[in-house]
Every structure is written in C-alpha cells, then in structure tokens.
C-alpha atoms as a PDB file:
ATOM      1  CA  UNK A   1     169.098  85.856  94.960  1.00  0.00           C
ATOM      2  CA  UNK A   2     165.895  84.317  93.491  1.00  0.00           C
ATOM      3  CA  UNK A   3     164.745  84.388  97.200  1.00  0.00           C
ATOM      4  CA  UNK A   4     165.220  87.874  97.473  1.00  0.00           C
ATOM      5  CA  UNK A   5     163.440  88.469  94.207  1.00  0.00           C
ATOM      6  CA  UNK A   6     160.338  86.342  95.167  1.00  0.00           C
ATOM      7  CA  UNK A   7     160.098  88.151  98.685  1.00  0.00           C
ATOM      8  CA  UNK A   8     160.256  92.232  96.294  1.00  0.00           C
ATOM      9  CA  UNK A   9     158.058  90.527  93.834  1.00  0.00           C
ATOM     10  CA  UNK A  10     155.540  89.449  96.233  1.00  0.00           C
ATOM     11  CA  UNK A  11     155.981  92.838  98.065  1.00  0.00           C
ATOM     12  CA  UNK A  12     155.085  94.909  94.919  1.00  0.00           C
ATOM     13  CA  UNK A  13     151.814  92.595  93.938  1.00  0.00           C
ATOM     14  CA  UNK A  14     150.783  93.283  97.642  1.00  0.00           C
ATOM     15  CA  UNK A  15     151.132  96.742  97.296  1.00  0.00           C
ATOM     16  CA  UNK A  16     149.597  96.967  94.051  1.00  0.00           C
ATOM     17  CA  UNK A  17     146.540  95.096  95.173  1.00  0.00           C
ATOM     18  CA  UNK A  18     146.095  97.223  97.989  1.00  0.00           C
ATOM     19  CA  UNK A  19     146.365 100.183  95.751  1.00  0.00           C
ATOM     20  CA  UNK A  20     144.084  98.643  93.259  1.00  0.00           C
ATOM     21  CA  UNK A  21     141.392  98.088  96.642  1.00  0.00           C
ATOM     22  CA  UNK A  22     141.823 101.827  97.935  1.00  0.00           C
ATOM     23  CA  UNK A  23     140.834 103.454  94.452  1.00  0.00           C
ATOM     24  CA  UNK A  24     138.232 101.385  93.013  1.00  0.00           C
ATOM     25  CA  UNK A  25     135.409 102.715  90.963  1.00  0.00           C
ATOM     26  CA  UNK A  26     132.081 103.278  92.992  1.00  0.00           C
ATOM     27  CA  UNK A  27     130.518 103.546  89.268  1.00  0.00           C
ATOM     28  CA  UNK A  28     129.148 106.704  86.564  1.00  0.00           C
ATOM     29  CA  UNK A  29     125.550 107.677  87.069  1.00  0.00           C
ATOM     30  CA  UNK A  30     124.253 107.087  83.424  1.00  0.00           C
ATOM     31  CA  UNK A  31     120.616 108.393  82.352  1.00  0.00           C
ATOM     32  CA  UNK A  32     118.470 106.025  80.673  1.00  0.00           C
ATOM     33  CA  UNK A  33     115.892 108.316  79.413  1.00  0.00           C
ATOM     34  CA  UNK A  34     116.654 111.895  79.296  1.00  0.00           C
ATOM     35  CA  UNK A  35     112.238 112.887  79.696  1.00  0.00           C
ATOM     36  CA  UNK A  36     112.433 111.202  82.968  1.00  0.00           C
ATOM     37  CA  UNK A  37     114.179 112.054  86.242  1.00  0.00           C
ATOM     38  CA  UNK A  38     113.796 108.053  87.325  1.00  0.00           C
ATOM     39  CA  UNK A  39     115.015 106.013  84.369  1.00  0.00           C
ATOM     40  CA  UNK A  40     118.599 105.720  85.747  1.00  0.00           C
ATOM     41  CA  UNK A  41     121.580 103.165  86.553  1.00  0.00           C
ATOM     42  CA  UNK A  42     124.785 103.006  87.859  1.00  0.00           C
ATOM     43  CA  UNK A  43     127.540 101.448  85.466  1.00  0.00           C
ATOM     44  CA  UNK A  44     131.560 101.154  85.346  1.00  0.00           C
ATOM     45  CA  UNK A  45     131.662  99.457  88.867  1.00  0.00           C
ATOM     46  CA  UNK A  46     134.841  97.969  89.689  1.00  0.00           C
ATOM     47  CA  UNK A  47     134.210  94.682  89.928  1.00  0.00           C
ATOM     48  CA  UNK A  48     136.480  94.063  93.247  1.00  0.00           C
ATOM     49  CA  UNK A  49     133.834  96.392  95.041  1.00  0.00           C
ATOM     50  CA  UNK A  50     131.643  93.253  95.793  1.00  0.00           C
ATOM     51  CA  UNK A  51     134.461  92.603  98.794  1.00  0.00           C
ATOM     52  CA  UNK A  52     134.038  95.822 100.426  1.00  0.00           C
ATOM     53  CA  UNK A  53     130.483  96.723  99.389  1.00  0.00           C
ATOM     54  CA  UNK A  54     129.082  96.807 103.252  1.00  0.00           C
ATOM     55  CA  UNK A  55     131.611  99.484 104.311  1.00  0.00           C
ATOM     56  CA  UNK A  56     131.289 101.606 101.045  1.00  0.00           C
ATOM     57  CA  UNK A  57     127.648 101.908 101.587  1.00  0.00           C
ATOM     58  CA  UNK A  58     128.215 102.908 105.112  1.00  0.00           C
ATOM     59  CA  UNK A  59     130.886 105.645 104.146  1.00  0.00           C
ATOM     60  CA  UNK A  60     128.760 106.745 100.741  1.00  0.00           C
ATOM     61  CA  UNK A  61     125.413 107.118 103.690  1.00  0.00           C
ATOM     62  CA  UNK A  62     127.491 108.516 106.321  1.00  0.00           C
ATOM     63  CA  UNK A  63     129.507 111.355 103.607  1.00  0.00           C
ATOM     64  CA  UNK A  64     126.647 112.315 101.674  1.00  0.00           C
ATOM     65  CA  UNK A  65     124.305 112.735 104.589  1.00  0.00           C
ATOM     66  CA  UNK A  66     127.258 115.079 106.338  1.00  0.00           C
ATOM     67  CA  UNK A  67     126.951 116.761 102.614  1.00  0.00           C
ATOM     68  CA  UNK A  68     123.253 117.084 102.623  1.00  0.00           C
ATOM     69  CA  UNK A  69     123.069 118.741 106.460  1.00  0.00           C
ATOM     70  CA  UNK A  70     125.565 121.011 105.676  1.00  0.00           C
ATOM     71  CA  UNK A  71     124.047 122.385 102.554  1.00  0.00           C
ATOM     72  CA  UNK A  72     120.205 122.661 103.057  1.00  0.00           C
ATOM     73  CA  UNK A  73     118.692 125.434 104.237  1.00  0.00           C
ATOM     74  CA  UNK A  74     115.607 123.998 105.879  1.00  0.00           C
ATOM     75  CA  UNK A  75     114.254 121.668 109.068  1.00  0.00           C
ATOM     76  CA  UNK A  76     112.996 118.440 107.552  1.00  0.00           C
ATOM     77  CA  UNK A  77     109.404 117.842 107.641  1.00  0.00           C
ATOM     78  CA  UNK A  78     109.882 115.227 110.506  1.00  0.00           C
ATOM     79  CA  UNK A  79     111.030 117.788 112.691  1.00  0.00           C
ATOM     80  CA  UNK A  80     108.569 120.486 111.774  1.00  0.00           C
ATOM     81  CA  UNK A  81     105.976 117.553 112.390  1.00  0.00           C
ATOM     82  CA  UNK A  82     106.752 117.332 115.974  1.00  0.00           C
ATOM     83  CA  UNK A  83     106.514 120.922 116.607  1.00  0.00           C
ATOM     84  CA  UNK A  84     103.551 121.768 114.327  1.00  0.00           C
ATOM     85  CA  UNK A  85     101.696 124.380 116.810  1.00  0.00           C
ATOM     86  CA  UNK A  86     104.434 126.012 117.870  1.00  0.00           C
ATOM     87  CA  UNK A  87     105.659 126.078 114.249  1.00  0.00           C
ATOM     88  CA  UNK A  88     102.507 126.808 112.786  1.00  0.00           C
ATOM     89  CA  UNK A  89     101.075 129.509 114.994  1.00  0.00           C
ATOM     90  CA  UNK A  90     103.963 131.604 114.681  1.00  0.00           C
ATOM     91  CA  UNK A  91     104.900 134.985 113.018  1.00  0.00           C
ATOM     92  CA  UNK A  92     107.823 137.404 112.779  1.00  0.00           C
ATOM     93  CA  UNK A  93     110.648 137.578 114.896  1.00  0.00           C
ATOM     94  CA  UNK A  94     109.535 134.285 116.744  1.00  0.00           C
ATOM     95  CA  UNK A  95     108.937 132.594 113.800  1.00  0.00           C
ATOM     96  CA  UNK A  96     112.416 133.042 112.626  1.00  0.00           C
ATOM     97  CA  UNK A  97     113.578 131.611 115.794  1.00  0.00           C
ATOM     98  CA  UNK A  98     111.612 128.953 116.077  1.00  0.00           C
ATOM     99  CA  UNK A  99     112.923 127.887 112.359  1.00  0.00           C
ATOM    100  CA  UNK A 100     116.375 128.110 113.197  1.00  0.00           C
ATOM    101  CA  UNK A 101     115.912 126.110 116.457  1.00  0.00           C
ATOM    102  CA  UNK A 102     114.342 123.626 114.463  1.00  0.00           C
ATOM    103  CA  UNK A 103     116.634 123.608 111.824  1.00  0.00           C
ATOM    104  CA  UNK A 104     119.508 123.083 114.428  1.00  0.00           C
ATOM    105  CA  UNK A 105     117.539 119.959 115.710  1.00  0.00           C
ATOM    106  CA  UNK A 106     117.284 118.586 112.372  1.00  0.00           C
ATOM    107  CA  UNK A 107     120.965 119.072 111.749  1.00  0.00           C
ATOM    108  CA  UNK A 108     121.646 117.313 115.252  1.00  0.00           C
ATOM    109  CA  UNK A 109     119.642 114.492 113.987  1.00  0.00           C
ATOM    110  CA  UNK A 110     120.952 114.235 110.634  1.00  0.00           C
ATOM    111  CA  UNK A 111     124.738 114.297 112.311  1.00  0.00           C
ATOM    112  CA  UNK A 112     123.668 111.972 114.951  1.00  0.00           C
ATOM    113  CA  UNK A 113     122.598 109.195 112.343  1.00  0.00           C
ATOM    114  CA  UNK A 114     125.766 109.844 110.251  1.00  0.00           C
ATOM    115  CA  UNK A 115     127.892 109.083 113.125  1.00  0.00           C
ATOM    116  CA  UNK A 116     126.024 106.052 113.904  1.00  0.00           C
ATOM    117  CA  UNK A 117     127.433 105.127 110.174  1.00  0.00           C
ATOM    118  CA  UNK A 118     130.985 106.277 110.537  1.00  0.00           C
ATOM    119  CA  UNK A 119     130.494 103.928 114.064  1.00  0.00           C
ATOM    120  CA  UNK A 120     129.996 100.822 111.833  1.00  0.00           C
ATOM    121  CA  UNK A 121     132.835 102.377 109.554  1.00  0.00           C
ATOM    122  CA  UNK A 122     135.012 101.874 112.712  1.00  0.00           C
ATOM    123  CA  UNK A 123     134.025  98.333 112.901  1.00  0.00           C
ATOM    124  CA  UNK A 124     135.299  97.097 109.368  1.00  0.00           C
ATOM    125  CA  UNK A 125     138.720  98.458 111.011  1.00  0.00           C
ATOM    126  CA  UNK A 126     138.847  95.660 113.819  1.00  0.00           C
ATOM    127  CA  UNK A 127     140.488  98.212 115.591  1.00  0.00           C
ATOM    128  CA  UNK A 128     137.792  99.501 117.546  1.00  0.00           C
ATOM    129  CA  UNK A 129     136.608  95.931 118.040  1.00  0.00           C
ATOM    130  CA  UNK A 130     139.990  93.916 118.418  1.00  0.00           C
ATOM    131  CA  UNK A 131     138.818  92.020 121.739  1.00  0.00           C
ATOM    132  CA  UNK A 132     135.898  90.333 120.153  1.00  0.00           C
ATOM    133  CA  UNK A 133     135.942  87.261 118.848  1.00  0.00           C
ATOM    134  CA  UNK A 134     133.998  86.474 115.559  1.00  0.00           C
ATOM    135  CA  UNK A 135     130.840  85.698 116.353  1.00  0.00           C
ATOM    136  CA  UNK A 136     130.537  88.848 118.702  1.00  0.00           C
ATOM    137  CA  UNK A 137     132.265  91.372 115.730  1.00  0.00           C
ATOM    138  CA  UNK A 138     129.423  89.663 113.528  1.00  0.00           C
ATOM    139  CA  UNK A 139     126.760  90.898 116.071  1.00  0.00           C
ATOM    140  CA  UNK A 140     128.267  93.906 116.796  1.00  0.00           C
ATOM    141  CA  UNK A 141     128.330  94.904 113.286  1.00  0.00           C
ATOM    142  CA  UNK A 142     125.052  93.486 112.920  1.00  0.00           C
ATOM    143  CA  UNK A 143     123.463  95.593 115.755  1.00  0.00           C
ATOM    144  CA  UNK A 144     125.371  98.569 114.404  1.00  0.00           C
ATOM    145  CA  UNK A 145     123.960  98.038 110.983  1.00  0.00           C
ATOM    146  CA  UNK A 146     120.416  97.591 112.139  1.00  0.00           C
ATOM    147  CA  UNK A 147     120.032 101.208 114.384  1.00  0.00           C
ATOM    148  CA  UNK A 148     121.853 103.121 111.432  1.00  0.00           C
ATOM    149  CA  UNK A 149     119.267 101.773 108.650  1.00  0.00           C
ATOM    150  CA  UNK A 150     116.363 102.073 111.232  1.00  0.00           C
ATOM    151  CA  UNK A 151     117.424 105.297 112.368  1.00  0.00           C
ATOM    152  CA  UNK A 152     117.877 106.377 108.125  1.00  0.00           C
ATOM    153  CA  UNK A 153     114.402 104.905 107.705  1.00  0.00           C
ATOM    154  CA  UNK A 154     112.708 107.320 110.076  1.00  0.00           C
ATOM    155  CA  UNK A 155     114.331 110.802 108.291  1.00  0.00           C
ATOM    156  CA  UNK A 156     114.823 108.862 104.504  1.00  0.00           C
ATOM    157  CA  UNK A 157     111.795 110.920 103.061  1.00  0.00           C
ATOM    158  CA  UNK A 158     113.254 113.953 104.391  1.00  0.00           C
ATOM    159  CA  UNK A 159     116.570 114.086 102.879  1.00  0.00           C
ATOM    160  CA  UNK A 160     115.735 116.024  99.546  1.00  0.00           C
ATOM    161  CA  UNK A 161     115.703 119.923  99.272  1.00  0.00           C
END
C-alpha cells in the first residue's frame, strides 16, 4: 500500500513540476521613468526560466518576428536599399508595384529567419535530432544558433514600424 502511494505521490510531483515548467512567467515590462521611452526592465521572472532560457528566446524571436511581418505595412529599409534605383526612380502605378514586390521580399526574409528559429526550437525537442550523439546535438544547436542571430543581425535595425 505505501508502495502504491509513493509510486501516485511521485506521479503527481512529476506532473506538477512539469506543469509548473510549461507556464512559467517570461516577466512584466515595468517603466522606470515615465519621460523616457528607454529607462525600462523586465521583472516577475520565474525563477525556473534560467533552465529553459535558450529555447524561450528562440520561441519569443521566432513569435514576435512572425507578429511583426504580419502587421507592418512597409519593406524594411534593407530591402529598399538593395533596390534603391528601381525604387527611387519610380512613380504611379509602377511605383505601387514595385512597393508591394518589395514588401513581399521583405516578408520572405523576415519568415525565412523566423523559421531558422523555430528550426533550433525543433532541436531542444531531440526529436528532430534523436540520432546524434551529444557532442554533435551541441554543434548542431550551436550552428543553428549562430545563422539565426547572424541572419537577425543583418535585418535587427529594420524591425520597428
């Protein structure tokens, strides 16, 4: 009986910690100074999110950029960049083509980078990975890791509208 009781006990405080791990708090945004748009800090973080900070920051990056793409209304200046005298040295009916082709490139690139995130999202699963050993799920998540934050680098000055 106390056998039984040990294995429901142990069951429950399994459950429960796996509960506790699948809603933890990411944190409040609180304003420091209410004059300035940069005086801010993030508080109330669950304390357990130090275990699974690499894959929240990937899901956080890949979800809000997916957010972002889907609700701005213009190319980012990266994109416009590379097609300056086309972009520039056009008027009317072309020029409203030319923005929407851009602004369909810029969403393509925007996806592209997010799935390279929700790629090293798959990678915290093992699942996706399950026939590497250590060493080589270390340097494919490394790898991984590197292209997304490179890739984030290159459009990071873009992604405000």
């Amino acid at each position: 009986m106390l056998r039984k009781f040990r294995n429901i006990s142990f069951g429950i405080k399994d459950w429960l910690s796996n509960y506790k791990l699948r809603h933890l708090s990411i944190g409040k945004v609180k304003q420091l100074d209410k004059t300035r748009d940069d005086k801010f800090e993030i508080v109330n973080i669950s304390w357990e999110v130090h275990c699974v900070m690499s894959l929240y920051l990937a899901v956080i990056i890949r979800d809000y950029l997916r957010f972002f793409i889907k609700n701005t209304q213009v190319p980012g200046e990266c994109v416009v960049k590379a097609h300056w005298e086309e972009y520039n040295n056009s008027y009317g009916d072309e020029f409203i083509r030319i923005n929407k082709d851009l602004k369909q490139e810029w969403t393509d690139i925007v996806n592209s980078i997010a799935d390279e995130f929700d790629e090293l999202v798959k990678v915290f699963t093992f699942e996706a990975y399950k026939d590497l050993s250590i060493p080589e799920w270390d340097e494919k998540m490394a790898e991984l890791a590197r292209k997304a934050f490179a890739d984030l680098g290159n459009i990071y000055n873009d992604l405000w509208w």
